[in-house]
Protein backbone atom coordinates (compact mmCIF):
# COMPACT_ATOMS: atom_id res chain seq x y z
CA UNK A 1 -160.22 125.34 28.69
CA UNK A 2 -156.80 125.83 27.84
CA UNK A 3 -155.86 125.27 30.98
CA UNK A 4 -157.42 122.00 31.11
CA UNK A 5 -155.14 121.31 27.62
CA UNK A 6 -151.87 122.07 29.21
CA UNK A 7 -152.17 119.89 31.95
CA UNK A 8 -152.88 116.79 29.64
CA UNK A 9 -150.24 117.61 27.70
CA UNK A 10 -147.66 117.74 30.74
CA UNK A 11 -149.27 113.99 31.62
CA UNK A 12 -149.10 112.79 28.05
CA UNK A 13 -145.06 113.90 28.06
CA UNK A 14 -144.50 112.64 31.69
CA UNK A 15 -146.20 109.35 30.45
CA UNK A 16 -143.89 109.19 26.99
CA UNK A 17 -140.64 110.19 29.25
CA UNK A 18 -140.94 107.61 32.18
CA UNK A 19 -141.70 104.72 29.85
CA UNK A 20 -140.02 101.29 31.60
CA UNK A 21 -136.72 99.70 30.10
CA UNK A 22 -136.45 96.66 28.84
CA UNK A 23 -135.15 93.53 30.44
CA UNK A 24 -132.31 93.64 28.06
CA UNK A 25 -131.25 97.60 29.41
CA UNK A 26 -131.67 96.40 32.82
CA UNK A 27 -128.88 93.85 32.51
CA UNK A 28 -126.68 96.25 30.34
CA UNK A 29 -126.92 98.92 33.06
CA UNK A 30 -125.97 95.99 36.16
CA UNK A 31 -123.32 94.56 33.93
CA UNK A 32 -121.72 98.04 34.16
CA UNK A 33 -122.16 98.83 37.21
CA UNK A 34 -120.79 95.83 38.19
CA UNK A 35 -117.92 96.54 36.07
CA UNK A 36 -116.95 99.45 38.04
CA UNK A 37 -117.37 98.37 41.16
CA UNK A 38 -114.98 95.57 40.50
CA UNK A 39 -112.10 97.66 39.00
CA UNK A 40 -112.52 100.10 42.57
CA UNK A 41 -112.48 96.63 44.63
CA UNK A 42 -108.91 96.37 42.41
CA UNK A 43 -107.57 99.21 42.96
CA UNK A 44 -107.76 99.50 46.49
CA UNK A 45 -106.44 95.94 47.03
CA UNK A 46 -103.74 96.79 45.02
CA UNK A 47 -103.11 100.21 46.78
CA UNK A 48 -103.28 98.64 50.51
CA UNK A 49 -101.11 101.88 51.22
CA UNK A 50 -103.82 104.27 50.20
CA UNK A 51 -106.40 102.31 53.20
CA UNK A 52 -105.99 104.09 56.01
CA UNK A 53 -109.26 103.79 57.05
CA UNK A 54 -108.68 100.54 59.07
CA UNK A 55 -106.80 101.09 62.41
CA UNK A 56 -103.29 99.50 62.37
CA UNK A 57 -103.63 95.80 64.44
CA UNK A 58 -101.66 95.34 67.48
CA UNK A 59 -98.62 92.66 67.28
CA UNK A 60 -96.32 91.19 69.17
CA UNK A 61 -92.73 90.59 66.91
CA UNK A 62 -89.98 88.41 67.88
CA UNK A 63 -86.55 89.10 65.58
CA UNK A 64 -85.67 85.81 64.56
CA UNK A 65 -81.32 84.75 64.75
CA UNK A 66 -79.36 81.72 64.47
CA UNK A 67 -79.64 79.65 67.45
CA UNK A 68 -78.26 76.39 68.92
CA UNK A 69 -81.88 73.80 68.63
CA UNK A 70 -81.82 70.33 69.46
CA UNK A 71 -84.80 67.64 68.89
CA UNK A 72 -85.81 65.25 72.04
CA UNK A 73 -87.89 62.40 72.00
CA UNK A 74 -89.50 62.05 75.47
CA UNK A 75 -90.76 58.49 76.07
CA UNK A 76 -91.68 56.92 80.31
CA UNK A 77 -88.92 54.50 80.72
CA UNK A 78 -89.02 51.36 83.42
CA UNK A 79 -85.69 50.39 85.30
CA UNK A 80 -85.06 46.52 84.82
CA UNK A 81 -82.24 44.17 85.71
CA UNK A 82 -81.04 41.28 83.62
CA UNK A 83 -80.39 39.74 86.97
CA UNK A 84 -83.83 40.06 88.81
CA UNK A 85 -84.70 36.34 88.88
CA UNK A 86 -87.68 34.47 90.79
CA UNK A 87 -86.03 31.15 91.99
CA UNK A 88 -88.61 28.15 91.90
CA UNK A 89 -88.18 24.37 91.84
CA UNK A 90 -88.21 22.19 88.87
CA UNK A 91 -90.56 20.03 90.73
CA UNK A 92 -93.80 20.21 92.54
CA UNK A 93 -93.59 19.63 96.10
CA UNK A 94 -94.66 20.93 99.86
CA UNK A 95 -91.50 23.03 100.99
CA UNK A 96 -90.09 21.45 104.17
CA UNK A 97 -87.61 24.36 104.68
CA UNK A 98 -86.62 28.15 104.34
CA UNK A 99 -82.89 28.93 104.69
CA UNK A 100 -82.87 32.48 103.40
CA UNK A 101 -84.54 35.58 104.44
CA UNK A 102 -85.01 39.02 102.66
CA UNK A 103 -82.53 41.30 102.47
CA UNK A 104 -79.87 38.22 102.78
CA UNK A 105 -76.88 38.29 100.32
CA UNK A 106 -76.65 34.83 98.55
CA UNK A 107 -74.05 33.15 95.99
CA UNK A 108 -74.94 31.34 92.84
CA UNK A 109 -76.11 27.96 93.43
CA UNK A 110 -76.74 28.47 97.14
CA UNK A 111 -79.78 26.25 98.34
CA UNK A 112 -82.63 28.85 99.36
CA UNK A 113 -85.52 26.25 100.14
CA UNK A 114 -86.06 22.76 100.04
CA UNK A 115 -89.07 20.38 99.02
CA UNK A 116 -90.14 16.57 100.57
CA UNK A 117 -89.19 14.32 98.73
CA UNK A 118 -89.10 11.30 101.01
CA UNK A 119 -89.47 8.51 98.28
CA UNK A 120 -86.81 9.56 96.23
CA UNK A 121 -84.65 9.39 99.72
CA UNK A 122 -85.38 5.96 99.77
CA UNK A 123 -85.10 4.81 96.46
CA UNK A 124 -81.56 6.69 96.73
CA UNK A 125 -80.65 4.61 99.57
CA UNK A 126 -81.65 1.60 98.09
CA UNK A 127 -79.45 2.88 94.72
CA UNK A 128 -76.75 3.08 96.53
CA UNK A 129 -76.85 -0.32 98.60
CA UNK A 130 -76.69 -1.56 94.63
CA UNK A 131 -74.20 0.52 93.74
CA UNK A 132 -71.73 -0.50 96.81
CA UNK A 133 -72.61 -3.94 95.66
CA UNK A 134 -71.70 -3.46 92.19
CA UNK A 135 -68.22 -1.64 92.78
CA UNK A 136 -67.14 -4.30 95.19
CA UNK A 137 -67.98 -6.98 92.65
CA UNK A 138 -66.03 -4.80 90.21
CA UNK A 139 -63.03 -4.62 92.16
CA UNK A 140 -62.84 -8.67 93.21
CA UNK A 141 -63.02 -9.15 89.69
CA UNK A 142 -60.18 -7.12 88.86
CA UNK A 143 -58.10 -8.04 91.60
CA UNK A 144 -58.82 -11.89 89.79
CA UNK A 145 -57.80 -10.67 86.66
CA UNK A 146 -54.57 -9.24 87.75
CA UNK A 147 -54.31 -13.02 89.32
CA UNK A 148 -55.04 -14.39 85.70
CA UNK A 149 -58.18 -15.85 87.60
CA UNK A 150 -61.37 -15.40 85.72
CA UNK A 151 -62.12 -14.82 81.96
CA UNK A 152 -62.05 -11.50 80.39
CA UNK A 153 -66.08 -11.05 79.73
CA UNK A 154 -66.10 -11.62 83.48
CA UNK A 155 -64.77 -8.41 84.22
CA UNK A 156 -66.33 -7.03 81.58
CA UNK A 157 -69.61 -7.44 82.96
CA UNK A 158 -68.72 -6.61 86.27
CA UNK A 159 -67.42 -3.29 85.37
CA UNK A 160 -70.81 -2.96 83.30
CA UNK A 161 -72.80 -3.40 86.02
CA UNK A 162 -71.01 -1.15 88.30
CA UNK A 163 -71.14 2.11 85.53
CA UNK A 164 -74.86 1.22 85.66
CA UNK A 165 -75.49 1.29 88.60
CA UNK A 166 -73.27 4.90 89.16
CA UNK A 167 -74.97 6.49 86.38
CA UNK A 168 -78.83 5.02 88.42
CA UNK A 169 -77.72 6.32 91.46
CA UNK A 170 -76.34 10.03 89.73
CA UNK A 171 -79.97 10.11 88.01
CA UNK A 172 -81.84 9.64 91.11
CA UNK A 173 -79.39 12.29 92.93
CA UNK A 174 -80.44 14.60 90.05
CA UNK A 175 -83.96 14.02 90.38
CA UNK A 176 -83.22 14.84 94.04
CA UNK A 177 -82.11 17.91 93.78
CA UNK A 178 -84.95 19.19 91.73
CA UNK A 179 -86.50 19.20 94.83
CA UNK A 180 -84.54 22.20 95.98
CA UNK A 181 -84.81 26.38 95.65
CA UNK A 182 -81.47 27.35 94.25
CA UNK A 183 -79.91 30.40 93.59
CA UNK A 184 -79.58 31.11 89.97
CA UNK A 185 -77.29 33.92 90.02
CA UNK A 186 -75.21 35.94 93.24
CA UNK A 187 -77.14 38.68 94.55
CA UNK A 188 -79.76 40.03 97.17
CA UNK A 189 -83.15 38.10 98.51
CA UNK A 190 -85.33 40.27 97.48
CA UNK A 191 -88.57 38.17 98.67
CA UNK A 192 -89.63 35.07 100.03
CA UNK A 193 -93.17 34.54 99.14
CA UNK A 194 -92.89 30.51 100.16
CA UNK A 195 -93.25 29.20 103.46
CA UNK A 196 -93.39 25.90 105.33
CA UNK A 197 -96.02 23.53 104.52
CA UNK A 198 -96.88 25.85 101.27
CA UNK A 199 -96.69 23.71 97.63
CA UNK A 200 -94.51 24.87 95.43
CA UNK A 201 -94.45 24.63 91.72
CA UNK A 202 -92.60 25.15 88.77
CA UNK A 203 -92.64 28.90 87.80
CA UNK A 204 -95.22 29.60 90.45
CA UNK A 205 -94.47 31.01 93.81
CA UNK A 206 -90.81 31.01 94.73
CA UNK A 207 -87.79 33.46 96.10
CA UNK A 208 -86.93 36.45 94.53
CA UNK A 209 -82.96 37.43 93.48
CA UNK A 210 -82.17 40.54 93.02
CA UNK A 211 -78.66 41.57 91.54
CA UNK A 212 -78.34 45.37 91.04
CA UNK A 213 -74.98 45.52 88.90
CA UNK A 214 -76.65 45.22 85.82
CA UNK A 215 -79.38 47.62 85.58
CA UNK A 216 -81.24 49.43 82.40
CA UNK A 217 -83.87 51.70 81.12
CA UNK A 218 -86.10 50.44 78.69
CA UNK A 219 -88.34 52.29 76.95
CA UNK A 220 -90.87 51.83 73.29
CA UNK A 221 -90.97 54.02 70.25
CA UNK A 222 -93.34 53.92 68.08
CA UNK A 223 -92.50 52.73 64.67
CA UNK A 224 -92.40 56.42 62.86
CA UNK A 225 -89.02 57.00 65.35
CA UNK A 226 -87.41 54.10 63.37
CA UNK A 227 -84.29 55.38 61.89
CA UNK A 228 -84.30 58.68 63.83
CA UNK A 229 -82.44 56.97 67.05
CA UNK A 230 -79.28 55.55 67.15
CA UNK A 231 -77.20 53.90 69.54
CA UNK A 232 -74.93 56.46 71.22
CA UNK A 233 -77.74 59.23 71.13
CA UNK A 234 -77.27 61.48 74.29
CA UNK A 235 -80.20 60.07 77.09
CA UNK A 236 -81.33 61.90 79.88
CA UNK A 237 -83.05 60.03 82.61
CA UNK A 238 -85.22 62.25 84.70
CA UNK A 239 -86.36 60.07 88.05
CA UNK A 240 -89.64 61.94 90.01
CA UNK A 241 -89.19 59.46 93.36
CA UNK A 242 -85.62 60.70 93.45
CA UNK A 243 -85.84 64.20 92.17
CA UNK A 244 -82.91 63.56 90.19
CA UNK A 245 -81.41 63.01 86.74
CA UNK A 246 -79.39 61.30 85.35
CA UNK A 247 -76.87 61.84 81.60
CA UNK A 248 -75.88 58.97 79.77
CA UNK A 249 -76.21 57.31 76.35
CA UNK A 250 -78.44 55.10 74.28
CA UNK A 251 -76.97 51.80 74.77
CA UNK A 252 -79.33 49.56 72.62
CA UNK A 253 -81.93 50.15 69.70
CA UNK A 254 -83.92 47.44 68.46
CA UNK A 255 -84.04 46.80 64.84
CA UNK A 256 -87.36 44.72 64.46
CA UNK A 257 -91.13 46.48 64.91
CA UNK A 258 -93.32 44.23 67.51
CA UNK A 259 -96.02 43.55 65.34
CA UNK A 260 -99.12 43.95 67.86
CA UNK A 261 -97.74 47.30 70.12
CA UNK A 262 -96.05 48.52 66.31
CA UNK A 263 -93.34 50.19 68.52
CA UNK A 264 -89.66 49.06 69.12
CA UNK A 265 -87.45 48.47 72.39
CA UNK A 266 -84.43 50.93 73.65
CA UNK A 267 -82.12 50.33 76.16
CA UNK A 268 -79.57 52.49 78.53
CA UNK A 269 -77.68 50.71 80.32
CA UNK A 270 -76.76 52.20 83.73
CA UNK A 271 -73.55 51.63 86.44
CA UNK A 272 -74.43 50.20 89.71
CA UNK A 273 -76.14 52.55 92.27
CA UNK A 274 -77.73 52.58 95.49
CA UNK A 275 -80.15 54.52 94.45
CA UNK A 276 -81.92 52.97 91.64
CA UNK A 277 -83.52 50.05 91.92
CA UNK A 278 -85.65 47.43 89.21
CA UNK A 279 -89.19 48.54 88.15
CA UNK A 280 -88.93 52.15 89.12
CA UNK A 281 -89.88 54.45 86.62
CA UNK A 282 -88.44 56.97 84.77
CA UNK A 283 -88.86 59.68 82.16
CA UNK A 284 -86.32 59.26 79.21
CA UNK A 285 -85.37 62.12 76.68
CA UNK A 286 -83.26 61.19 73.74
CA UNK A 287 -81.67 64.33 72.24
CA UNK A 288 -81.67 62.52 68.32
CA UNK A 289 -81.45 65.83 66.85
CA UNK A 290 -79.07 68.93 66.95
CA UNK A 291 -78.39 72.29 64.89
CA UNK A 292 -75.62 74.65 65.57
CA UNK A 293 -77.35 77.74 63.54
CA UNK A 294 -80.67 77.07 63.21
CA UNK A 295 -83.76 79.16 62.61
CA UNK A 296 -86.47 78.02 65.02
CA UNK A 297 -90.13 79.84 65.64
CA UNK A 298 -92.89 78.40 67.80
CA UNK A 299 -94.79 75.81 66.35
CA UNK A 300 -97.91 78.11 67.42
CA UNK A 301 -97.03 81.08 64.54
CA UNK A 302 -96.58 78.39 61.94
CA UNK A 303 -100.21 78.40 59.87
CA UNK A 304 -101.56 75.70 57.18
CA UNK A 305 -102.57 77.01 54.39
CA UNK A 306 -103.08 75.27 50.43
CA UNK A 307 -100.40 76.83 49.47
CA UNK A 308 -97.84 75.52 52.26
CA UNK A 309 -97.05 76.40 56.04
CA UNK A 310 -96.88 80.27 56.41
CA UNK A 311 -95.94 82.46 58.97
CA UNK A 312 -96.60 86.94 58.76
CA UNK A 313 -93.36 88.95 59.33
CA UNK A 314 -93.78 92.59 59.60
CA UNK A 315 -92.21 95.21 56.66
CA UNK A 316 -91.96 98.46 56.70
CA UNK A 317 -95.18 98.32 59.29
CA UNK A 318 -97.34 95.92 57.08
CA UNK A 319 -98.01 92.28 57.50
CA UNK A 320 -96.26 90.08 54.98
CA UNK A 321 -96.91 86.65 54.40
CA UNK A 322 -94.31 84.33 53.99
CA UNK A 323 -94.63 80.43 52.92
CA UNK A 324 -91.83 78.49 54.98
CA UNK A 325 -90.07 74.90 54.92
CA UNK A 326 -90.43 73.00 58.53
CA UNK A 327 -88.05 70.78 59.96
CA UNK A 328 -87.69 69.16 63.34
CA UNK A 329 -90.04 70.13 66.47
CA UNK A 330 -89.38 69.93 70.14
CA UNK A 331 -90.56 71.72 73.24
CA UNK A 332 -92.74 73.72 71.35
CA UNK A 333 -90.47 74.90 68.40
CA UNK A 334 -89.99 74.29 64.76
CA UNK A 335 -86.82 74.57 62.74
CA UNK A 336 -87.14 76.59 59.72
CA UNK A 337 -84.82 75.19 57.22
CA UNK A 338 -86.39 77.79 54.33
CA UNK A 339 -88.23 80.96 53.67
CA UNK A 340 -86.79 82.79 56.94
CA UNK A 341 -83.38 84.84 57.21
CA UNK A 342 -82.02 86.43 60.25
CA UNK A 343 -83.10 89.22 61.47
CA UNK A 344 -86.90 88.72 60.01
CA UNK A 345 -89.21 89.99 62.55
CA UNK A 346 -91.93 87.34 62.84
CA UNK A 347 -94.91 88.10 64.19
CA UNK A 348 -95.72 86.03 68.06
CA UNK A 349 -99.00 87.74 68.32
CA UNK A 350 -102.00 88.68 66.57
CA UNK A 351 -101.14 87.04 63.33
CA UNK A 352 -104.66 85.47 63.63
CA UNK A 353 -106.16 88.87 62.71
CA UNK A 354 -104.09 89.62 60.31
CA UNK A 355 -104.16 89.41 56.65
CA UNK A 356 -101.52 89.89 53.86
CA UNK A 357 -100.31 93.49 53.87
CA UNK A 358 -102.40 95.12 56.63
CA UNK A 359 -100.91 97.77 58.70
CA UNK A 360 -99.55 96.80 62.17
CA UNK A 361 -98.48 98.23 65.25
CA UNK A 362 -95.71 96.60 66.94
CA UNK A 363 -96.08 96.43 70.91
CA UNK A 364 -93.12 94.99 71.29
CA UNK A 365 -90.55 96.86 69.16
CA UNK A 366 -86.62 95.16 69.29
């Protein structure tokens, strides 16, 4: 029996001890817990020297020093000629003859080709019957007047009818001539795409003058390189065909934006060679940009973040991050025009592992 009472008494004070708490002690007792467990979190991000319990990450450093940078602005260029001319006729006709042949040096007004035009022949030589006419009547008259034979308005309307008939006979020589291929400039047949018995038109088919003395590279921007290239800029011409180059200088840079491409013309203009010839192609780098001491990094380091562009350098064998002001790119580098110094040893590899102040291991000590 009494047994029987102590064990119901140890089950009636088990019972009374391991009562449940209350929802109110449940959220005191997470609130503090939660408490601490923020002010450890604290104080081991503020202590990152005290975490050695992550392994050091592997990085590659470059030390970064004044340097010499310039900024190019690679466009494809195409050589052109202000003298490559297609010579056609003013008027439409079938071409009776070819007098030039590619490859055949020609002067300015030289007659390449010429077109029938058998009815203005004739109308010419009946002009000119009317015109011999007229000038003879012209001079019997004056030789009458000299003789005081004859009135005044005689002569007068001799000499009128002579000019008249000159200036007929001048138009229908004109209109003549229209019939013709000529030369527009001294230079080089550079094709004959007309033949016998072909019709030829106005701007159509014709002969093709080629004058190499006054070549150029043009080339389009697009409108954001507005203001950022100036005549004078140094211009090198790199030519695949030829494997060649060529140094010169920005000749010409348009001041208007073409309103459909949005991009603007340049121009070199380039001596007379054997070598280059119009519509071959060309690559064109403008150097529009040059530092003497500059602080350049590759544009691949350089990261995005809200609070600016950042790049790690390492300190006393940590990572630090640094925020940085960009300038100019080309070839793969960035100027940094603030938040570097010489010296800094930025990190080239492995900064995409790293965050601020985490232990590194250099690979690549300098």
């Amino acid at each position: 029996m009494k047994r029987l009472i102590s064990f119901s008494f140890i089950l009636l004070l088990a019972a009374c001890t391991g009562k449940k708490e209350t929802k109110t002690e449940t959220l005191t007792r997470l609130k503090n817990e939660r408490t601490d467990l923020d002010a450890k979190i604290k104080k081991l991000e503020g202590n990152p020297q005290n975490d050695t319990t992550r392994p050091a990450t592997p990085v590659s450093v470059q030390q970064v020093q004044p340097t010499s940078f310039h900024g190019y602005i690679e466009v494809q260029s195409q050589i052109t000629s202000d003298e490559n001319i297609k010579a056609t006729p003013q008027m439409a006709g079938v071409v009776r003859s070819v007098n030039v042949q590619p490859g055949q040096r020609v002067g300015k007004g030289q007659v390449l080709a010429t077109l029938d035009a058998a009815a203005l022949d004739q109308q010419i030589a009946a002009q000119e019957a009317q015109l011999s006419l007229a000038r003879t009547l012209y001079q019997k008259q004056q030789a009458l007047w000299k003789e005081q034979i004859g009135t005044e308005v005689q002569l007068l309307q001799a000499k009128a009818g002579y000019e008249s008939a000159s200036k007929q006979h001048a138009a229908l020589v004109a209109q003549r001539n229209m019939y013709r291929i000529v030369a527009p400039i001294s230079g080089v047949v550079d094709q004959v795409n007309v033949k016998v018995g072909d019709m030829a038109s106005p701007g159509m088919t014709g002969i093709q003058v080629v004058n190499n003395s006054k070549l150029k590279a043009e080339a389009s921007l697009g409108e954001n390189y507005l203001g950022k290239v100036q005549p004078g800029d140094p211009v090198t011409l790199f030519f695949p065909e030829l494997r060649d180059s060529l140094k010169t200088k920005l000749s010409y840079v348009a001041q208007a934006i073409d309103p459909i491409s949005r991009s603007f013309n340049v121009q070199v203009r380039l001596a007379n060679t054997s070598k280059l010839h119009p519509n071959m192609s060309a690559r064109m780098r403008i150097n529009n940009y040059t530092s003497a001491n500059a602080i350049v990094v590759p544009v691949s380091v350089v990261q995005h973040t809200p609070d600016g562009d950042m790049v790690y350098i390492v300190e006393n064998g940590r990572a630090k991050a640094v925020i940085v002001t960009t300038g100019r790119n080309s070839n793969g580098l960035v100027e940094i025009t603030g938040g570097l110094n010489a010296g800094d040893q930025i990190v080239t590899e492995g900064y995409l592992d790293l965050n601020d102040g985490d232990r590194v291991a250099v690979q690549n000590p300098s």
